[in-house]
Protein backbone atom coordinates (compact mmCIF):
# COMPACT_ATOMS: atom_id res chain seq x y z
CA UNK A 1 37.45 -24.16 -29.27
CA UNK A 2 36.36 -21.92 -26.84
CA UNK A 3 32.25 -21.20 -25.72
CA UNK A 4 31.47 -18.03 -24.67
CA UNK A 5 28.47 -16.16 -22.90
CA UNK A 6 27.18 -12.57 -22.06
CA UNK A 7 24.66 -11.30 -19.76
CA UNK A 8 21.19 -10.63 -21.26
CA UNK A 9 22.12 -7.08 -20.92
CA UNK A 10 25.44 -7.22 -22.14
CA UNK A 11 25.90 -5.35 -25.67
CA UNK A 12 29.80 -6.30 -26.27
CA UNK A 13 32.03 -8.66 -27.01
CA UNK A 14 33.78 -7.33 -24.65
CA UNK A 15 32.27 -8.70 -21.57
CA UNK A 16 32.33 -12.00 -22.79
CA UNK A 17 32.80 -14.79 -20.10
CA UNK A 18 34.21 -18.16 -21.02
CA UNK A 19 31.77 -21.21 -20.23
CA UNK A 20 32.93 -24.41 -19.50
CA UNK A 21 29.40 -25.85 -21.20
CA UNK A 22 26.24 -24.37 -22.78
CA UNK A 23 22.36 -25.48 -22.52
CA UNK A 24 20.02 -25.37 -25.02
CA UNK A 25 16.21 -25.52 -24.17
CA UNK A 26 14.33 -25.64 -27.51
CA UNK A 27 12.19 -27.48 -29.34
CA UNK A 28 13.54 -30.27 -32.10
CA UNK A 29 12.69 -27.84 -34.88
CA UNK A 30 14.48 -24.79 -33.73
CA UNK A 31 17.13 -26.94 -32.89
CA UNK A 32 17.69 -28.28 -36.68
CA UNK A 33 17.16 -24.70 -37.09
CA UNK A 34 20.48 -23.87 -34.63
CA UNK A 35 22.24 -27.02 -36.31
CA UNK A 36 21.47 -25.41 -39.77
CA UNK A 37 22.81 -21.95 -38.94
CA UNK A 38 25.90 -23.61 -37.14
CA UNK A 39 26.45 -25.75 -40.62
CA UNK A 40 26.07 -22.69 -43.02
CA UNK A 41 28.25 -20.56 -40.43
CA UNK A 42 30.98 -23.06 -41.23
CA UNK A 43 30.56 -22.95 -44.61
CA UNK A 44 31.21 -18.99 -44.42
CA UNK A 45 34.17 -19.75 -42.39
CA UNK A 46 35.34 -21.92 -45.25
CA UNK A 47 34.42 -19.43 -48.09
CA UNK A 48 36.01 -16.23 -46.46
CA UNK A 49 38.47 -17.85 -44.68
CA UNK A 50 40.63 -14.94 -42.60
CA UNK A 51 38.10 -12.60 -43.96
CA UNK A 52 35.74 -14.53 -41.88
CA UNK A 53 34.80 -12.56 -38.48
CA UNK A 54 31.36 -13.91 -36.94
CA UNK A 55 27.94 -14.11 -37.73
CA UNK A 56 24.46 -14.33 -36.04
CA UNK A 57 21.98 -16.22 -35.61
CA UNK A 58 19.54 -13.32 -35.28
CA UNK A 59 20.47 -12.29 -39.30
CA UNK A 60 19.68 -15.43 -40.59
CA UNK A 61 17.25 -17.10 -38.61
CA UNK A 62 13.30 -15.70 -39.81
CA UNK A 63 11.72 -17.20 -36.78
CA UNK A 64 14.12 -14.91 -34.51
CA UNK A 65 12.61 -12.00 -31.95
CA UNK A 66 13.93 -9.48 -29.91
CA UNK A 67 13.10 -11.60 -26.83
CA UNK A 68 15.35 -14.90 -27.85
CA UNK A 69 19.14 -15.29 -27.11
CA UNK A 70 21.30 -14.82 -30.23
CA UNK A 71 23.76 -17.44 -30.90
CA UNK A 72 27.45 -15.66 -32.59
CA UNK A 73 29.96 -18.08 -34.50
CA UNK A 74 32.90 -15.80 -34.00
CA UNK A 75 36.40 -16.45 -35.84
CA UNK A 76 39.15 -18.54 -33.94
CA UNK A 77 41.27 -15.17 -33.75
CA UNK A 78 38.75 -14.47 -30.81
CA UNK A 79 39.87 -17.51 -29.45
């Protein structure tokens, strides 16, 4: 496993920086929210398995704006 971050600014995967941990400042019902897309996420993984290369947060999530951090679930071939 690997956790990964961007600037706000940041556009790319490409600029990704590895993190050696990750806080989360939220409320308890966007974080069953986070825990929700994290569990479906792996349940694509499952279904599509090497056809499987990330998903966001901001696709899925209804209660998402253009002001929040996304959250990616990238494949392990990223890893």
């Amino acid at each position: 496993m690997k956790i990964t971050g961007s600037h706000k600014h940041d556009v790319t995967t490409d600029g990704l920086i590895e993190l050696d941990s990750i806080a989360i400042a939220a409320n308890s019902s966007d974080l069953r929210d986070i825990a929700k897309f994290l569990n479906d996420a792996a349940n694509e993984m499952d279904k599509l398995g090497n056809d499987f290369d990330h998903i966001h947060l901001m696709d899925s999530w209804p209660k998402w704006q253009d002001n929040l951090p996304d959250i990616l679930v990238l494949s392990e071939k990223y890893n």
